[in-house]
C-alpha atoms as a PDB file:
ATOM      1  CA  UNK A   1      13.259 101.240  42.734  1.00  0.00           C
ATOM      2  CA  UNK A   2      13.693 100.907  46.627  1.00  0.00           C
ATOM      3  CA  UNK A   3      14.753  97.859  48.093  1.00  0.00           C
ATOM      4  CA  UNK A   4      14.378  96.673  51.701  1.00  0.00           C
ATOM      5  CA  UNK A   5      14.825  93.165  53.758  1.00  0.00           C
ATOM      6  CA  UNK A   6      11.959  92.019  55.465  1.00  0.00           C
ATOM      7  CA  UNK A   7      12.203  89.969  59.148  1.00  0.00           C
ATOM      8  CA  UNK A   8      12.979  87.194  57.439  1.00  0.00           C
ATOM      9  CA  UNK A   9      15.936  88.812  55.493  1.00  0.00           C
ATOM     10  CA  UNK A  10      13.736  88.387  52.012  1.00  0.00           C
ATOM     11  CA  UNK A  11      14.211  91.667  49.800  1.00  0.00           C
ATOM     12  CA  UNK A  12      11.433  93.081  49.512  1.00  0.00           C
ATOM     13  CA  UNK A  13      11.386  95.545  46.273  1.00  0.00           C
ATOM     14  CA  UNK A  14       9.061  98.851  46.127  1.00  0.00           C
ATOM     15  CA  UNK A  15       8.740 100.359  42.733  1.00  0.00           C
ATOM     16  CA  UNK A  16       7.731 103.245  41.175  1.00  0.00           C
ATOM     17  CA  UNK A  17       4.909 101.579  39.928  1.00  0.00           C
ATOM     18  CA  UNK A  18       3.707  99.714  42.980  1.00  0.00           C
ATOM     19  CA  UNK A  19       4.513 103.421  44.509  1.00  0.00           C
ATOM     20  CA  UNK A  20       1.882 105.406  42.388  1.00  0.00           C
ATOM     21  CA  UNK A  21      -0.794 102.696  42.747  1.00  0.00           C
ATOM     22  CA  UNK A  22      -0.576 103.179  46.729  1.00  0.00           C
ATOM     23  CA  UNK A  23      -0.733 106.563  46.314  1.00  0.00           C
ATOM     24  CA  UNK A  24      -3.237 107.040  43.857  1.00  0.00           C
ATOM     25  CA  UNK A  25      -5.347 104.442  46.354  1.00  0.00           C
ATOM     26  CA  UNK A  26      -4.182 106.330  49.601  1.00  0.00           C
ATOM     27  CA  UNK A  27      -3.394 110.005  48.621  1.00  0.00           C
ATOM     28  CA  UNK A  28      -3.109 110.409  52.645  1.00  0.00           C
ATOM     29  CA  UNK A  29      -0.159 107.986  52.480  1.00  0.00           C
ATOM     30  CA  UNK A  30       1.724 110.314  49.644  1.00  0.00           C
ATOM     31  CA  UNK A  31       4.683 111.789  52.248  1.00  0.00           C
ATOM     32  CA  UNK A  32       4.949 108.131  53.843  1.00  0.00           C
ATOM     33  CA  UNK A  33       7.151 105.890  51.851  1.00  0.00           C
ATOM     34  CA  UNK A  34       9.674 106.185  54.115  1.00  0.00           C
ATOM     35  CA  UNK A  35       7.288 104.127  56.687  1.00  0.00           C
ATOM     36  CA  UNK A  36       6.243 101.932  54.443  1.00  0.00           C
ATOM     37  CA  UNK A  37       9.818 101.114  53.759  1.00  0.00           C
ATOM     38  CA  UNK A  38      10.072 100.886  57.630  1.00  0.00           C
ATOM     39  CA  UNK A  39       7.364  99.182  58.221  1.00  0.00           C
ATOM     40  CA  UNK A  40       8.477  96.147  56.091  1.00  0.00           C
ATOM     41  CA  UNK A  41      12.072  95.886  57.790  1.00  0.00           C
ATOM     42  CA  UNK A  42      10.971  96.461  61.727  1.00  0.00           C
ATOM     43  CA  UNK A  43       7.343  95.646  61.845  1.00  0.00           C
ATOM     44  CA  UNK A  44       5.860  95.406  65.448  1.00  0.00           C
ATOM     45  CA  UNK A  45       4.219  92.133  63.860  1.00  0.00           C
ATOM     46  CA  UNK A  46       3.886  90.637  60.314  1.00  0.00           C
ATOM     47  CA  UNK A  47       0.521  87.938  60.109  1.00  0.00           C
ATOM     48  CA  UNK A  48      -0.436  85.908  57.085  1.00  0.00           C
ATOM     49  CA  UNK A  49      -2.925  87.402  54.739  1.00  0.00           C
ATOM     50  CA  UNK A  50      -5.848  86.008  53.267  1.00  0.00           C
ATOM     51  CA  UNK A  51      -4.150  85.435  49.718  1.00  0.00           C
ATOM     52  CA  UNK A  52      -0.544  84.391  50.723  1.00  0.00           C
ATOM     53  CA  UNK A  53       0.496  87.593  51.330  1.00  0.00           C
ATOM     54  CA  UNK A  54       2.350  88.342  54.671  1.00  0.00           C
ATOM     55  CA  UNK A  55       1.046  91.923  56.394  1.00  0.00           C
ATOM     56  CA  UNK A  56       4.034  93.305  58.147  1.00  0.00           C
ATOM     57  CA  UNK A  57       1.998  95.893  60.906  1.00  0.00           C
ATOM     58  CA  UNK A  58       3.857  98.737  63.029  1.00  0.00           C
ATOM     59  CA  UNK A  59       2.012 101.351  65.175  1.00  0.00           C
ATOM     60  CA  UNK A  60       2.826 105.026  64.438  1.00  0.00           C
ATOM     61  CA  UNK A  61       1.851 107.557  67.393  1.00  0.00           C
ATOM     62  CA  UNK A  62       2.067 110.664  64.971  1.00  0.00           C
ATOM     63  CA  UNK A  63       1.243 110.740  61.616  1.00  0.00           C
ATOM     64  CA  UNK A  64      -0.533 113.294  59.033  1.00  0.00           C
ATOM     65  CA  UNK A  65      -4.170 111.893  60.261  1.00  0.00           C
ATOM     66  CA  UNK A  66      -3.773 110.344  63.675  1.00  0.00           C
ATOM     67  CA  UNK A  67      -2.151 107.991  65.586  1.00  0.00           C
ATOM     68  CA  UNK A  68      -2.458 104.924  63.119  1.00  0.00           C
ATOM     69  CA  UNK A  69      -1.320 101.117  62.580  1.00  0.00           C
ATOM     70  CA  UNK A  70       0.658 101.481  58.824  1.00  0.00           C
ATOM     71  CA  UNK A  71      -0.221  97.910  57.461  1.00  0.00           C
ATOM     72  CA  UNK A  72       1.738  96.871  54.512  1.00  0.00           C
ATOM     73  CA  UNK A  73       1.452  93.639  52.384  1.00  0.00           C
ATOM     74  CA  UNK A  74       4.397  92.076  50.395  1.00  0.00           C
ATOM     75  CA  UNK A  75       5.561  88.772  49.191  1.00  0.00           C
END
């Protein structure tokens, strides 16, 4: 288990669990934890969700597909 702080200094835990269900739902994302992890402590901007989830955003000019916005939701 991986553990970041969010903006708002909340730790924000990624599992191996919560780690194969991304994957196994974004195979593309497989070789990108390391942004995900990223993406939850230095987001360019974090907006509320539609569920009370918070979606911390960052804009990546390079990766595996294209240059793409790496959206990750957290609580």
């Amino acid at each position: 288990m991986l553990v970041v702080f969010s903006r708002n200094r909340t730790p924000i835990r990624l599992t191996m669990e919560r780690w194969n269900h991304i994957r196994n739902r974004h195979p593309e994302m497989a070789t990108q934890r390391e942004r995900v992890l990223e993406t939850v402590e230095s987001p360019d901007y974090i907006q509320n969700g539609d569920f009370g989830e918070l979606l911390a955003v960052r804009h990546y000019p390079e990766t595996p597909l294209t240059s793409k916005y790496l959206v990750v939701a957290y609580r």
